[in-house]
N, C-alpha and C. Protein backbone atom coordinates (compact mmCIF):
# COMPACT_ATOMS: atom_id res chain seq x y z
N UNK A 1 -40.72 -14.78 -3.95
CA UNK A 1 -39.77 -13.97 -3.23
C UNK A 1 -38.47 -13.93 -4.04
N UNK A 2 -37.93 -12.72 -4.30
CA UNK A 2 -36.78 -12.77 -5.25
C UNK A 2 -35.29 -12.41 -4.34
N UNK A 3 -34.20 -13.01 -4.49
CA UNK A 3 -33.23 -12.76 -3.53
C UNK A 3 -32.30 -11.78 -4.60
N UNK A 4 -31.54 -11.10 -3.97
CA UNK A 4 -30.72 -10.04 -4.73
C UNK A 4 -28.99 -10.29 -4.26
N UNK A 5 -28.22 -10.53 -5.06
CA UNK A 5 -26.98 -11.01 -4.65
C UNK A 5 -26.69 -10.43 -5.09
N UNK A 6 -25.40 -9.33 -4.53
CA UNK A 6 -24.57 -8.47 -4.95
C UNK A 6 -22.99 -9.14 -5.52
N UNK A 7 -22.27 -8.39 -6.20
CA UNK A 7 -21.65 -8.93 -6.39
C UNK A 7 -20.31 -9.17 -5.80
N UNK A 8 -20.06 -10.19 -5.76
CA UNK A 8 -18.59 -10.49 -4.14
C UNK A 8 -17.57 -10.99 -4.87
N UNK A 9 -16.43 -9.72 -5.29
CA UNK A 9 -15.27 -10.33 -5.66
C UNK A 9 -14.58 -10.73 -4.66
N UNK A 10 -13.68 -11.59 -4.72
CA UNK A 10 -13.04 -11.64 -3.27
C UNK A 10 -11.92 -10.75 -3.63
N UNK A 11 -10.92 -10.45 -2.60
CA UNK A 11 -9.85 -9.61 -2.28
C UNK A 11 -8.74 -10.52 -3.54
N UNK A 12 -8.08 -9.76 -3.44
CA UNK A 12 -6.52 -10.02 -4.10
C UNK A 12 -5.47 -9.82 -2.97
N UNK A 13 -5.08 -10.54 -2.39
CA UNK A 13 -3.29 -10.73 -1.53
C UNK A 13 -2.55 -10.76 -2.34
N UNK A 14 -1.27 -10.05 -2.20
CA UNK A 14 -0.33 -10.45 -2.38
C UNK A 14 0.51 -10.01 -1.50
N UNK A 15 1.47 -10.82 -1.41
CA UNK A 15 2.35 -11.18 0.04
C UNK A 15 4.31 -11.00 -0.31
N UNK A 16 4.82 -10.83 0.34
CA UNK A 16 6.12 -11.33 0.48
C UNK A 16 7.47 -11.61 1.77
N UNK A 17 7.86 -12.30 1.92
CA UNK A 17 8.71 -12.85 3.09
C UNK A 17 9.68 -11.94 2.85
N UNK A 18 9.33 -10.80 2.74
CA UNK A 18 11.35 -9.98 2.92
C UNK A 18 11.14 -9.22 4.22
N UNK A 19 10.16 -9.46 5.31
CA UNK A 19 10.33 -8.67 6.72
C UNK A 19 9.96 -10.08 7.56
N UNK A 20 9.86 -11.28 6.72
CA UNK A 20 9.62 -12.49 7.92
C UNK A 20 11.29 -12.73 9.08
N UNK A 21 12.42 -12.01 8.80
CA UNK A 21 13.46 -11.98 9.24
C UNK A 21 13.38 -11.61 10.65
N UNK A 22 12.38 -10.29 10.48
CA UNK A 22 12.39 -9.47 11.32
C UNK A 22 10.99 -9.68 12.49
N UNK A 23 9.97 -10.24 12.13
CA UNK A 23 8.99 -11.26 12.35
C UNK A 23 8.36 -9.95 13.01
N UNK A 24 7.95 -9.24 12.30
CA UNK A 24 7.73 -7.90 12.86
C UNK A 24 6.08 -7.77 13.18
N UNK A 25 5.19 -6.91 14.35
CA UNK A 25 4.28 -7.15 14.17
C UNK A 25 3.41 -5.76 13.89
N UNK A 26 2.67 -5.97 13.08
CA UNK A 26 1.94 -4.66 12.43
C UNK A 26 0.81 -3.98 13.17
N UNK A 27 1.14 -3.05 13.46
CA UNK A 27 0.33 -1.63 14.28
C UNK A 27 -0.67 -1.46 12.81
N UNK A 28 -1.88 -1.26 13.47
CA UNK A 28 -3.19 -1.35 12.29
C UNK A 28 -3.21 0.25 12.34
N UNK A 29 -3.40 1.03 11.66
CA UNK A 29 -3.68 2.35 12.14
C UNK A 29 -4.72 3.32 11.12
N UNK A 30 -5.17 4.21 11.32
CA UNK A 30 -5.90 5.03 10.10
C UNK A 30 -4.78 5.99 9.74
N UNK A 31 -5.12 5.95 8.15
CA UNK A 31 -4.36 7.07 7.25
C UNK A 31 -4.28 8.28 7.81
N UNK A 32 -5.43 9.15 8.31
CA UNK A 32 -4.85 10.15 8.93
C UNK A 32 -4.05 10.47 9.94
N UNK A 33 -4.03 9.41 11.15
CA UNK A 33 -3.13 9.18 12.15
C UNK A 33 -2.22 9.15 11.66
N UNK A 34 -1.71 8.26 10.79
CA UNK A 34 0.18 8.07 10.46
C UNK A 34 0.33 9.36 9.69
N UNK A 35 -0.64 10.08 8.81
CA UNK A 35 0.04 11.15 8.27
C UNK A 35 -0.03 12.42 9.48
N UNK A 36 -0.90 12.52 10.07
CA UNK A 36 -0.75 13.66 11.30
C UNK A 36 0.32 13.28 11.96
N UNK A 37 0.96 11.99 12.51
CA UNK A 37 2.10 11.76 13.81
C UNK A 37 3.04 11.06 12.63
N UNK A 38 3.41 10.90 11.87
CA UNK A 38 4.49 10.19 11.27
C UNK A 38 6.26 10.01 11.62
N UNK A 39 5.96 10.97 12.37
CA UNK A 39 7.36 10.79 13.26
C UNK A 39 7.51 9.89 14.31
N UNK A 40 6.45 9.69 14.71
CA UNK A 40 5.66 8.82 16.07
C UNK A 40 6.00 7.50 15.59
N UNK A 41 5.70 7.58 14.58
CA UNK A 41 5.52 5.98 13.91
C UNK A 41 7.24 5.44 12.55
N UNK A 42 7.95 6.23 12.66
CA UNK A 42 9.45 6.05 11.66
C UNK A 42 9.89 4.96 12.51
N UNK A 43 10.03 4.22 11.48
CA UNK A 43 10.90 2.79 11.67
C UNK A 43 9.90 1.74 12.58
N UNK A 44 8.35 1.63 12.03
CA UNK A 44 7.60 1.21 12.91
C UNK A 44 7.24 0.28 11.69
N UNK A 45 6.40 -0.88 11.86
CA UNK A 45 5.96 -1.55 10.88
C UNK A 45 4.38 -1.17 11.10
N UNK A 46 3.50 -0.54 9.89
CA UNK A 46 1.78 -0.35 10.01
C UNK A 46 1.26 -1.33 8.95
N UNK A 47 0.07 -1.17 9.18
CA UNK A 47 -1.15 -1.60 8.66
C UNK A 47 -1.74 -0.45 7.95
N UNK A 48 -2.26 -0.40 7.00
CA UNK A 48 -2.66 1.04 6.46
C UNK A 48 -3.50 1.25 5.09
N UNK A 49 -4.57 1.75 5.08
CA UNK A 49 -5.51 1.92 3.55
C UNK A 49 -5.98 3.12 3.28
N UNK A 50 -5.89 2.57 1.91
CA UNK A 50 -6.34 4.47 1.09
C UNK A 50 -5.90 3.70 -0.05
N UNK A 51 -6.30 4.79 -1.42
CA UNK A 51 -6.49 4.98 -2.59
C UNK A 51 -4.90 5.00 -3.32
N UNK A 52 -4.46 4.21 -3.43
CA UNK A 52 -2.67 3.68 -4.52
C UNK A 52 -3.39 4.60 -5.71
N UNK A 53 -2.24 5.26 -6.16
CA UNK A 53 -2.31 6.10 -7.46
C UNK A 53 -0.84 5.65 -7.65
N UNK A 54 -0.89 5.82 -8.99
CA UNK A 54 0.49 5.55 -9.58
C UNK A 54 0.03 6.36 -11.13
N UNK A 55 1.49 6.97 -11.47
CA UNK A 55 1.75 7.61 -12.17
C UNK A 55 2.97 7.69 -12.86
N UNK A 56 3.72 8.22 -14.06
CA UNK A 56 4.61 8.52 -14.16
C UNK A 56 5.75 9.06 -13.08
N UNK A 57 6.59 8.85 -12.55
CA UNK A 57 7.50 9.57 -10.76
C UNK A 57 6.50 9.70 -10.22
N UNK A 58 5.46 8.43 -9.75
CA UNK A 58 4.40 8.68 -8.55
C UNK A 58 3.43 7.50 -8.45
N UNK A 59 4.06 7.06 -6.97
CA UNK A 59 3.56 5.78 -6.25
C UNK A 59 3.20 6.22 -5.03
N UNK A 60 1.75 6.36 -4.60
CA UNK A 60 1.64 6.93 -3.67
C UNK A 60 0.21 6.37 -2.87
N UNK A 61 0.36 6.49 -2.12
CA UNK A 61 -1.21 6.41 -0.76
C UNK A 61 -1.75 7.57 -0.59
N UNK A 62 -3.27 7.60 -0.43
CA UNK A 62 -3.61 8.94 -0.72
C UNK A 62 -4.88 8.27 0.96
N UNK A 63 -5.58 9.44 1.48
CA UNK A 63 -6.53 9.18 1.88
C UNK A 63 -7.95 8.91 0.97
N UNK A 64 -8.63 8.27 1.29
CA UNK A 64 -9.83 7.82 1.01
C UNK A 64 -10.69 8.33 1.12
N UNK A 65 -11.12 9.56 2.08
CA UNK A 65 -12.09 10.00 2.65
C UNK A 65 -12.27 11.00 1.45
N UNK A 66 -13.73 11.19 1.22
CA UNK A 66 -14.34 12.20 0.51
C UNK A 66 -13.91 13.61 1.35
N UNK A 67 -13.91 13.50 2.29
CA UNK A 67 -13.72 14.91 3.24
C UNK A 67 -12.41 15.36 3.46
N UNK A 68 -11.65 14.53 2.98
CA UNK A 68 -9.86 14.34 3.37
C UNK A 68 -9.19 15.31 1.99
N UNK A 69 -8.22 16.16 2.91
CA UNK A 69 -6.89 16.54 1.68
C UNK A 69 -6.34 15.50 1.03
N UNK A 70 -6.71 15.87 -0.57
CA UNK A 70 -5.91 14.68 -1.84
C UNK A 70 -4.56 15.45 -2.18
N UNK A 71 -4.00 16.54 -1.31
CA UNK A 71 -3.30 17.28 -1.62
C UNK A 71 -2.11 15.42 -1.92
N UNK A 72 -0.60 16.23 -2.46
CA UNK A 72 0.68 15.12 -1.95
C UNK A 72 1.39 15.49 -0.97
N UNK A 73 1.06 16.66 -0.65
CA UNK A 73 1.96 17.03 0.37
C UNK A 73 1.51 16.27 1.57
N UNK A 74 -0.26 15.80 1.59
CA UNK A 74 -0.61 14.54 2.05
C UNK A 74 -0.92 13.08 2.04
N UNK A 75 -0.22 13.18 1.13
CA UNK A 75 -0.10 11.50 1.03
C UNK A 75 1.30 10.87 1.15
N UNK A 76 1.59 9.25 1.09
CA UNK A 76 2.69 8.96 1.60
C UNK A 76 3.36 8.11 0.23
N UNK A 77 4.30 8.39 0.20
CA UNK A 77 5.47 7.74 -0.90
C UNK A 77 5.44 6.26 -0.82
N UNK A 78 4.89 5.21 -1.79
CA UNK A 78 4.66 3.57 -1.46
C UNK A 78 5.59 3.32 -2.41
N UNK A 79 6.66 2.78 -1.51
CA UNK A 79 8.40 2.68 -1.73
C UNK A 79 8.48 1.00 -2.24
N UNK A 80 7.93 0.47 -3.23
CA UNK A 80 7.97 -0.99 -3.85
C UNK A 80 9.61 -0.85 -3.81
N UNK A 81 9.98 -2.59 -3.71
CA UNK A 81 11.44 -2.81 -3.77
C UNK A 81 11.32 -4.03 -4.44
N UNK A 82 12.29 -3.86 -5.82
CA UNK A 82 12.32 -5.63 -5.99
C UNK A 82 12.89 -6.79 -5.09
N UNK A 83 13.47 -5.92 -3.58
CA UNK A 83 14.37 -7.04 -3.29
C UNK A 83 12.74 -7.55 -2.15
N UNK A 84 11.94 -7.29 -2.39
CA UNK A 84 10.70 -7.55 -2.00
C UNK A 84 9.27 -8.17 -2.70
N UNK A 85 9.71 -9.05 -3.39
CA UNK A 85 8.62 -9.07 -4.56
C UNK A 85 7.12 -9.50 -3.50
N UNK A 86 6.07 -8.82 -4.28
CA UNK A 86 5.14 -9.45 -3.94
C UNK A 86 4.33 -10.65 -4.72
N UNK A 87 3.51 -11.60 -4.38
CA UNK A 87 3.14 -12.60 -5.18
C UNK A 87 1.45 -12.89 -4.41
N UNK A 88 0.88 -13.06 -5.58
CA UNK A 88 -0.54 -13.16 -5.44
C UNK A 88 -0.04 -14.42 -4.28
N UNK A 89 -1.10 -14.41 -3.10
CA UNK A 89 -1.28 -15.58 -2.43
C UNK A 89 -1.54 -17.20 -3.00
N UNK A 90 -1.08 -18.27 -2.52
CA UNK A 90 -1.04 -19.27 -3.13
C UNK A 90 -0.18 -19.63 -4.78
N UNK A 91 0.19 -18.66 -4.78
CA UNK A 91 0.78 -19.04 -6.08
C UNK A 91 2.19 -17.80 -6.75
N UNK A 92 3.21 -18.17 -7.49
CA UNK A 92 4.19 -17.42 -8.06
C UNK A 92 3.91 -16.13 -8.99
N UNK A 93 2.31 -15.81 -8.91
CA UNK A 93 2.31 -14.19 -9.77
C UNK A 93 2.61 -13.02 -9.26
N UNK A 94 3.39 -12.43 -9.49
CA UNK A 94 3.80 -11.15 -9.28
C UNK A 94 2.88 -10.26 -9.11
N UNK A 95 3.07 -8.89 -8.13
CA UNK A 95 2.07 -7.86 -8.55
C UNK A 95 2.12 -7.06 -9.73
N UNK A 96 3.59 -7.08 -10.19
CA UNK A 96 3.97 -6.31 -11.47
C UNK A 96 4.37 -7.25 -12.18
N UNK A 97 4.38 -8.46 -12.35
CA UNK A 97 4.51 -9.55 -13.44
C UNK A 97 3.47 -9.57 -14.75
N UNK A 98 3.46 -9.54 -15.67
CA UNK A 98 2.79 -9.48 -16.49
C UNK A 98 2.72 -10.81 -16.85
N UNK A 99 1.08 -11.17 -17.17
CA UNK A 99 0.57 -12.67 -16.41
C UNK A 99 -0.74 -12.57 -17.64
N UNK A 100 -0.92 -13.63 -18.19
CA UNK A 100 -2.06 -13.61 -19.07
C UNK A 100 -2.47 -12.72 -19.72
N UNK A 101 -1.50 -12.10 -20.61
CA UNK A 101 -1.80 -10.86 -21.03
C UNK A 101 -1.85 -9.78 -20.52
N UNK A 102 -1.41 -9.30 -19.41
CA UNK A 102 -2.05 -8.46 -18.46
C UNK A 102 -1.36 -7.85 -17.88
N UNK A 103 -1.13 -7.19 -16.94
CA UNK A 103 -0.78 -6.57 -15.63
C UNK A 103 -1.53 -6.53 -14.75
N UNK A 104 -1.39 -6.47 -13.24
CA UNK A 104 -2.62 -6.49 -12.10
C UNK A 104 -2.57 -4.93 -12.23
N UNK A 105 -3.97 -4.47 -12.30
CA UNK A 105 -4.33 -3.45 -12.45
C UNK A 105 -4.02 -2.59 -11.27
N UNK A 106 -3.31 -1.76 -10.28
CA UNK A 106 -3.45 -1.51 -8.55
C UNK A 106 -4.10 -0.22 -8.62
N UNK A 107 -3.94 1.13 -10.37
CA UNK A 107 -4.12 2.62 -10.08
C UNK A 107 -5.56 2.89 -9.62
N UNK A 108 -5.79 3.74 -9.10
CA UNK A 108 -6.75 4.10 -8.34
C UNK A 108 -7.74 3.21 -7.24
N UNK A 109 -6.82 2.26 -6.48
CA UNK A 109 -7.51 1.35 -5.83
C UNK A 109 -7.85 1.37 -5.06
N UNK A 110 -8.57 0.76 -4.16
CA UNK A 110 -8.70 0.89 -2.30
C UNK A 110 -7.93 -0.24 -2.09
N UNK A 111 -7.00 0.13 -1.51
CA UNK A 111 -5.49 -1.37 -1.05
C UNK A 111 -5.43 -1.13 0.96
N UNK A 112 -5.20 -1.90 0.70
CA UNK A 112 -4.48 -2.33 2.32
C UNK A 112 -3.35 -2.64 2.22
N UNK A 113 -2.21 -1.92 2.85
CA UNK A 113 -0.77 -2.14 2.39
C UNK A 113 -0.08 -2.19 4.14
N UNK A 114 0.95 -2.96 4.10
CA UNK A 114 1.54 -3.39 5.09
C UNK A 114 2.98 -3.13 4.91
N UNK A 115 4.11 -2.46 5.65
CA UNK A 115 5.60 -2.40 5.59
C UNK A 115 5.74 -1.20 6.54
N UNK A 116 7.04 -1.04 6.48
CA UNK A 116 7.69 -0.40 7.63
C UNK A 116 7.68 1.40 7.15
N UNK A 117 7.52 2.20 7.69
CA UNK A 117 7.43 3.35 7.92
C UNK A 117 8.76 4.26 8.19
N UNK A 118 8.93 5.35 6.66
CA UNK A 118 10.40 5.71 6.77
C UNK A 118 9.95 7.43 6.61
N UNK A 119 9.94 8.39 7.57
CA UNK A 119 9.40 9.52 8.01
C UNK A 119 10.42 10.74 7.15
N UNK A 120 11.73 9.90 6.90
CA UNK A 120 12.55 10.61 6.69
C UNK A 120 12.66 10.83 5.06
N UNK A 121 12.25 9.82 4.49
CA UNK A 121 12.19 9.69 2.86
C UNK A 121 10.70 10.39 2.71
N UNK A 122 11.04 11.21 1.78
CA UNK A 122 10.02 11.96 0.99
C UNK A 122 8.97 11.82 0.00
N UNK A 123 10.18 11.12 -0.63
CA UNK A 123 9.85 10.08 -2.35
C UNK A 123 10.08 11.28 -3.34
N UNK A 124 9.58 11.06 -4.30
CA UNK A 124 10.01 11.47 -5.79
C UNK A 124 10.06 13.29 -5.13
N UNK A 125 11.45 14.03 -5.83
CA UNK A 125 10.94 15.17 -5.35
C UNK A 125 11.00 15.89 -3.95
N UNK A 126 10.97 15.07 -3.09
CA UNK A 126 10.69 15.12 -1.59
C UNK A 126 9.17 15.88 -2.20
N UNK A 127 7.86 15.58 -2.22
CA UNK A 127 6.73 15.94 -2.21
C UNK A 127 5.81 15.37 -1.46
N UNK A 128 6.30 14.09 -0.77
CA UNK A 128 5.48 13.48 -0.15
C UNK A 128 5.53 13.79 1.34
N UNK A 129 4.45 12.79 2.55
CA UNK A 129 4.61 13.47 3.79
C UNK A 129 5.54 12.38 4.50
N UNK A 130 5.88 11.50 3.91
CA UNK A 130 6.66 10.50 4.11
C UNK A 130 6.90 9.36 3.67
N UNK A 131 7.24 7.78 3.72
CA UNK A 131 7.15 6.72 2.85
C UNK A 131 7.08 5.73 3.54
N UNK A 132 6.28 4.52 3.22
CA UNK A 132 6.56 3.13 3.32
C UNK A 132 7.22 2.25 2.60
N UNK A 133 7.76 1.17 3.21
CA UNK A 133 8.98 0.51 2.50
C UNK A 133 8.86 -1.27 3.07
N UNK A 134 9.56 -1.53 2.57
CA UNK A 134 9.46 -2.92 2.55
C UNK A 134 8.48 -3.57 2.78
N UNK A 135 7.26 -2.96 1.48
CA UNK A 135 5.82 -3.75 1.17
C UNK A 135 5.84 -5.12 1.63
N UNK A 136 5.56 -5.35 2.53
CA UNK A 136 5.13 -7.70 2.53
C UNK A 136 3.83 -7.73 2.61
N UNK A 137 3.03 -6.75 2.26
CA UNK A 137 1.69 -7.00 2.09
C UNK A 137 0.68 -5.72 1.21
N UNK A 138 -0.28 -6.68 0.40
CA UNK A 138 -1.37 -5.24 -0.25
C UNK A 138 -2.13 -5.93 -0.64
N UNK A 139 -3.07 -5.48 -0.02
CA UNK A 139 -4.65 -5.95 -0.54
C UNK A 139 -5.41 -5.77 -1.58
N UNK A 140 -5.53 -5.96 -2.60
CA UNK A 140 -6.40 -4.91 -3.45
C UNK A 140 -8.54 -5.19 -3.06
């Protein structure tokens, strides 16, 4: 009998205490919800996943869905702050620290990202359908 083990990376956390002030608690929601009601949700803290692209002027959340607009006019502006660093769980690495040669890879990822919801910021351009801000959490 032959067993077949797929392969199980585990997740990547990285975390940061710049909204533990506020001890805020996170509304889980789907990407299309916050981009259809995003007014509903300004100045709210979510829970939220889809596909991080980054680019030259472009940090962004995109939906995931094969069936979903990749337009930017639907996706949301992912507003990193240094006064927010994130750090791999258990330990002082940065998400943008350059660490063993390296950088943590995030472009084209499936992330789970956590921070507060700003309806009114656009991001680069105003092209986006809105932004998140004060990242304290992303999954890769």
């Amino acid at each position: 009998m032959a067993l077949l083990f797929g392969c199980n990376r585990g997740k990547k956390i990285f975390k940061s205490d710049c909204n533990d002030d506020y001890s805020p608690v996170y509304k889980r929601i789907a990407f299309t919800e916050l981009v259809n009601h995003l007014k509903k949700y300004d100045r709210q803290y979510v829970e939220v996943t889809g596909k991080y692209v980054e680019a030259p002027e472009q940090s962004a959340l995109f939906n995931d869905s094969l069936f979903a607009d990749h337009s930017i006019t639907q996706a949301i502006w992912i507003d990193f702050n240094p006064d927010c660093p994130l750090y791999l769980e258990g330990t002082r690495i940065g998400l943008f620290q350059y660490n063993d040669g390296q950088f943590i890879q995030i472009n084209d990822k499936h992330v789970t990202i956590k921070g507060r919801v700003d309806a009114h910021d656009t991001g680069h351009l105003n092209q986006y359908k809105g932004a998140i801000e004060r990242i304290s959490y992303i999954a890769l």
